[in-house]
N, C-alpha and C. Protein backbone atom coordinates (compact mmCIF):
# COMPACT_ATOMS: atom_id res chain seq x y z
N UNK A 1 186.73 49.08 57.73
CA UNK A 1 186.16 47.96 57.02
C UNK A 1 187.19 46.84 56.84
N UNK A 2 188.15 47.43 56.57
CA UNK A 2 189.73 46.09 56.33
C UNK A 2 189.67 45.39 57.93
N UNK A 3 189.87 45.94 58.69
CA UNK A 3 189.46 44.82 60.17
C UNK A 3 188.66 44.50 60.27
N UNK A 4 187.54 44.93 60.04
CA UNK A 4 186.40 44.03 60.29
C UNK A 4 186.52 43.10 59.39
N UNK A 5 187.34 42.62 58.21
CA UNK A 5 187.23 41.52 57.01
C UNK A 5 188.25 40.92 57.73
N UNK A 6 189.49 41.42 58.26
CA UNK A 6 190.58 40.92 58.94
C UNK A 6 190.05 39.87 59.71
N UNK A 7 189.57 40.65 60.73
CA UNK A 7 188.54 39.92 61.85
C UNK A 7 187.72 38.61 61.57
N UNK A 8 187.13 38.90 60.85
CA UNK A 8 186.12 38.23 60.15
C UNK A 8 186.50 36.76 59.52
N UNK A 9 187.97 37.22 59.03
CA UNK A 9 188.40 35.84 58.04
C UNK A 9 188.99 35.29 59.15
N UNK A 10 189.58 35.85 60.18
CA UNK A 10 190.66 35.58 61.09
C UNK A 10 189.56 34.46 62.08
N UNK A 11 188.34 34.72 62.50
CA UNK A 11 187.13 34.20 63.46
C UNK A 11 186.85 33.00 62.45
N UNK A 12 186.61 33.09 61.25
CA UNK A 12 186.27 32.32 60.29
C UNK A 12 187.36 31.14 60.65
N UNK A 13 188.50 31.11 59.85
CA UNK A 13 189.77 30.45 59.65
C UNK A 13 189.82 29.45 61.38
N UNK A 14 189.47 30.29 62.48
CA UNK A 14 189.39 29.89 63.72
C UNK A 14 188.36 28.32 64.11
N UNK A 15 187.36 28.57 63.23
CA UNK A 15 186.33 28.13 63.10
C UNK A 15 186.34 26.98 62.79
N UNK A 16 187.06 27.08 61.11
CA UNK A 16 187.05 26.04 60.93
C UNK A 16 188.31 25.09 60.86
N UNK A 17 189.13 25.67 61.69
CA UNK A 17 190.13 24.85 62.66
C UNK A 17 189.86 23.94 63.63
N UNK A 18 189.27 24.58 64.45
CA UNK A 18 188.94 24.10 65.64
C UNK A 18 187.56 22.59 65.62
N UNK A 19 186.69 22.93 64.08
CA UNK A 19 185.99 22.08 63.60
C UNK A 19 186.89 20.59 63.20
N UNK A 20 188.23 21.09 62.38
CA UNK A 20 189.03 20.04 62.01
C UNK A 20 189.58 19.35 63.16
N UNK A 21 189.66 20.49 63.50
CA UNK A 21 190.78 19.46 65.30
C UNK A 21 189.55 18.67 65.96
N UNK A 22 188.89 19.53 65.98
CA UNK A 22 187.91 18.18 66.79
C UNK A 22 187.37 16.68 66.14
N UNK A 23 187.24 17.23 64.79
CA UNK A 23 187.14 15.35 63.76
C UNK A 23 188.22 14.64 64.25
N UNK A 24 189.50 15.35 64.08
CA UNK A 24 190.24 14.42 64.32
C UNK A 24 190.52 14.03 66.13
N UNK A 25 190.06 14.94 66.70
CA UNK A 25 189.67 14.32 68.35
C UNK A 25 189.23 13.14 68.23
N UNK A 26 188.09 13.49 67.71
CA UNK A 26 186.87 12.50 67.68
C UNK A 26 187.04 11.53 66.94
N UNK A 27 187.81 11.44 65.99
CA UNK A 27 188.37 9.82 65.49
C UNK A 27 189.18 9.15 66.19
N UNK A 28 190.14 9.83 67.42
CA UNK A 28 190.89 9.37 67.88
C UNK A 28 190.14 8.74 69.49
N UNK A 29 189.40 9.54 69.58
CA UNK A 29 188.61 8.34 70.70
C UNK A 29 187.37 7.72 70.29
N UNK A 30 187.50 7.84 68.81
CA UNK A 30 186.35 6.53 68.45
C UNK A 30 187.29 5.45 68.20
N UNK A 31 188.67 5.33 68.04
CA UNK A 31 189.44 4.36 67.63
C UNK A 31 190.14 3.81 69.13
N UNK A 32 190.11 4.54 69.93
CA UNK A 32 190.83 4.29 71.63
C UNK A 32 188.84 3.45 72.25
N UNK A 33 187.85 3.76 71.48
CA UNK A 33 186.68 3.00 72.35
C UNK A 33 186.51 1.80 71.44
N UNK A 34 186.61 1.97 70.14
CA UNK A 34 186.36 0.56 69.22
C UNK A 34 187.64 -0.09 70.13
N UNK A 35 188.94 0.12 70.26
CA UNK A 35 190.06 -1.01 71.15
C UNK A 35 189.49 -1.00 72.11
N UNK A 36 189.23 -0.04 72.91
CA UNK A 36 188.87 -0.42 74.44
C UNK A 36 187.84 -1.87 74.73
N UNK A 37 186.73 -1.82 73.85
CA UNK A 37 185.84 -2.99 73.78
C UNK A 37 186.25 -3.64 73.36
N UNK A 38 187.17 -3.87 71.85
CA UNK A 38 187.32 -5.55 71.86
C UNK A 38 188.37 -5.92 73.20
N UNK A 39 189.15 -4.98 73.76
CA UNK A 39 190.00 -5.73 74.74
C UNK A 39 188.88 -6.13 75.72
N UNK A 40 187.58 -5.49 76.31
CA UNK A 40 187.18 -5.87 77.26
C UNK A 40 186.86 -6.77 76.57
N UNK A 41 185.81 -7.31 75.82
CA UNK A 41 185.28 -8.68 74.73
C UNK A 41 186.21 -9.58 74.79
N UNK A 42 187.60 -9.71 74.65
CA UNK A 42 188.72 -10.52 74.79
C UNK A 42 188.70 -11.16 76.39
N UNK A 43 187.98 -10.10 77.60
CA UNK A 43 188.85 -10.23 78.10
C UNK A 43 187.46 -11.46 78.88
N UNK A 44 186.27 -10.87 78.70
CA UNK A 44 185.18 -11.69 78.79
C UNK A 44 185.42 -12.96 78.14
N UNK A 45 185.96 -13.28 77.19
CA UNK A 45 186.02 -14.28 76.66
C UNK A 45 187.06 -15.40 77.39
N UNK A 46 188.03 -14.84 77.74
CA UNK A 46 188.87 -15.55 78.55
C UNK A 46 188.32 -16.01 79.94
N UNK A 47 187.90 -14.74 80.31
CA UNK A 47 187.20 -15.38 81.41
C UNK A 47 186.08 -16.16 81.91
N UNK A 48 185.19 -16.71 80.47
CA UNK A 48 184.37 -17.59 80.38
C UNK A 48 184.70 -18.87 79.98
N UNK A 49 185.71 -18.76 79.40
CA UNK A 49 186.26 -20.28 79.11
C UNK A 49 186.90 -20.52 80.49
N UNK A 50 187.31 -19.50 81.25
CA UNK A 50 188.16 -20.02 82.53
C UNK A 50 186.92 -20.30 83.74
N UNK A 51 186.31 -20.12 83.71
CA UNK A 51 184.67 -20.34 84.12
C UNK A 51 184.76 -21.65 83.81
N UNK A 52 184.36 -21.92 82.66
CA UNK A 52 184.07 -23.59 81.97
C UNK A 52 184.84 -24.37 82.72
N UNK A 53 185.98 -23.88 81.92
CA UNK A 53 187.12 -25.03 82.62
C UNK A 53 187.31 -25.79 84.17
N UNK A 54 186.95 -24.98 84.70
CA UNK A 54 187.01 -24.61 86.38
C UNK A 54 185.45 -26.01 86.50
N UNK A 55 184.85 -25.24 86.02
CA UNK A 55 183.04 -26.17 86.22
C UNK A 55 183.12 -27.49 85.61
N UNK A 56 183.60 -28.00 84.39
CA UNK A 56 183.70 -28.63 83.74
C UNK A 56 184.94 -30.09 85.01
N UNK A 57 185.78 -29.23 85.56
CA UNK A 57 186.68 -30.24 86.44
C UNK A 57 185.99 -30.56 87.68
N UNK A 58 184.82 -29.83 87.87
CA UNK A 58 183.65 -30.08 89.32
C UNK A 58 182.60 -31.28 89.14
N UNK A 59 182.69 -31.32 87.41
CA UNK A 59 181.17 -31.84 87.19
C UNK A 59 181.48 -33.59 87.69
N UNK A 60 179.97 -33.63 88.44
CA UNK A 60 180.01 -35.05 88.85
C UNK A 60 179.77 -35.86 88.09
N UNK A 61 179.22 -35.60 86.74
CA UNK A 61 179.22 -36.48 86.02
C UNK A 61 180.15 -37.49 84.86
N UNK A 62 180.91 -36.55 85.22
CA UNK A 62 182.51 -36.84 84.45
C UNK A 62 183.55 -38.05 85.64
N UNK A 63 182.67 -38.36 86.86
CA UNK A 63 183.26 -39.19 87.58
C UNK A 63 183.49 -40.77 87.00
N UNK A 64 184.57 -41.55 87.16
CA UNK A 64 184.84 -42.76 86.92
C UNK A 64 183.55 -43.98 87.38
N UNK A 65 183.27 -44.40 86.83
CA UNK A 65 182.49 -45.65 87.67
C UNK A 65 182.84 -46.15 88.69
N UNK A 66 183.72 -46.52 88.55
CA UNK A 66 184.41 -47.33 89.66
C UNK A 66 184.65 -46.32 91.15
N UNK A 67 184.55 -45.50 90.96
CA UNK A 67 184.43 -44.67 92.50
C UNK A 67 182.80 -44.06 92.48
N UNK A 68 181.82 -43.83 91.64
CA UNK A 68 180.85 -44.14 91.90
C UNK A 68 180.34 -45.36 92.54
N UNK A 69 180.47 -46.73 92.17
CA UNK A 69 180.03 -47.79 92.33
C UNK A 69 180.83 -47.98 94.22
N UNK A 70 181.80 -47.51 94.06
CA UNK A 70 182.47 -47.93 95.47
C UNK A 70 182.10 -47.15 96.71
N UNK A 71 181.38 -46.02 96.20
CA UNK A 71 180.44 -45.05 96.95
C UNK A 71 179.18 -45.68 97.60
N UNK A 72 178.18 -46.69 96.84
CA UNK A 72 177.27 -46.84 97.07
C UNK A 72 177.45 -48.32 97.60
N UNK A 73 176.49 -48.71 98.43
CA UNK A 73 176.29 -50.05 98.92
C UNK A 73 175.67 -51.28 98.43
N UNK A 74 174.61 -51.11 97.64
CA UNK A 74 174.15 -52.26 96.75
C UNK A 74 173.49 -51.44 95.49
N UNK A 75 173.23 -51.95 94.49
CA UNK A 75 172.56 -51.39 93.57
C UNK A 75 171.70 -52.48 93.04
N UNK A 76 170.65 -52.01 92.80
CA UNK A 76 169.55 -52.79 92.62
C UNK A 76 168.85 -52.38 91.48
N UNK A 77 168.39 -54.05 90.89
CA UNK A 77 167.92 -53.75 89.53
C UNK A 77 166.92 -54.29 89.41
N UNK A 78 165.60 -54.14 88.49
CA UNK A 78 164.15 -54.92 88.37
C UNK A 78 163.98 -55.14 87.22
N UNK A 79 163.49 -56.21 86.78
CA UNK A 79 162.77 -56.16 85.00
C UNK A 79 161.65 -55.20 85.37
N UNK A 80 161.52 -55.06 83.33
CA UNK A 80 160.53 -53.90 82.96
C UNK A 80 159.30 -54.44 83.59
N UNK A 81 158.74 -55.88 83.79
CA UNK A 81 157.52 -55.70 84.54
C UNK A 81 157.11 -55.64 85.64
N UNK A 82 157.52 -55.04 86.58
CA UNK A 82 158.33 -55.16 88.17
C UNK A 82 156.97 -54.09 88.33
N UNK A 83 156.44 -54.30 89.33
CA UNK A 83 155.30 -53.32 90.31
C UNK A 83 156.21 -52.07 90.58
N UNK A 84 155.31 -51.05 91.12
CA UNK A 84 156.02 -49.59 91.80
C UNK A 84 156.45 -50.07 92.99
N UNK A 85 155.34 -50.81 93.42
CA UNK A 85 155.81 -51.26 94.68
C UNK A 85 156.54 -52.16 95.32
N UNK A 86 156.91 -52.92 94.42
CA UNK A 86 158.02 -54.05 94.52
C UNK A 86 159.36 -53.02 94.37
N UNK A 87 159.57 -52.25 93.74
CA UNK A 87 160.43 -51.26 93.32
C UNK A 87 160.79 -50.51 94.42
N UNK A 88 160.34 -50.12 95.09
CA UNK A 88 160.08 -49.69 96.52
C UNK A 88 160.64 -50.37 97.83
N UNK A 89 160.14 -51.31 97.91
CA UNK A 89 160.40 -52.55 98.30
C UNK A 89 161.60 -53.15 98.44
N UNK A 90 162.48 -52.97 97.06
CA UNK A 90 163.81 -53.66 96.95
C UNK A 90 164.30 -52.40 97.47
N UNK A 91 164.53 -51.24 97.37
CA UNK A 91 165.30 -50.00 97.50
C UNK A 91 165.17 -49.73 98.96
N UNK A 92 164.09 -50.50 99.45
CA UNK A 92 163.53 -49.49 101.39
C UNK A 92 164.69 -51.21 101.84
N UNK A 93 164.94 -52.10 101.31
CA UNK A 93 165.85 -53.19 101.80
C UNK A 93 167.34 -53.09 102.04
């Protein structure tokens, strides 16, 4: 009967060792995945502003006038009461 209590406390004690070691496993790669994501989140983040940046130096609309205007050959303008087709007209000239 003394070994089998031996046993018993000894399987027990085992038990709830191996219960403790694993919490603390398991905090330690819940704390290695909470870092792991914000680094990837960081790393997305960088690489969307470097995105922007990149697009933002393409955009044609950020061009000077003056090399717009030197691009094109005449530009043509109508008052507000100007026909469609007069409109037409000046632009097919």
């Amino acid at each position: 009967m003394r070994t089998f209590l031996r046993r018993s406390a000894i399987g027990i004690g085992l038990a709830l060792l191996s219960s403790a070691a694993f919490a603390a496993q398991l905090e330690e790669v819940q704390a290695f995945v909470g870092k792991f994501a914000l680094y990837i989140l960081a790393l997305i983040a960088v690489a969307a502003a470097f995105y922007m940046y990149t697009m933002r130096s393409r955009d044609k609309r950020a061009a000077p006038l003056t090399r717009i205007f030197a691009e094109s050959d005449t530009i043509h303008s109508v008052g507000p009461d100007t026909l469609v087709t007069e409109c037409v007209q000046a632009m097919a000239t």
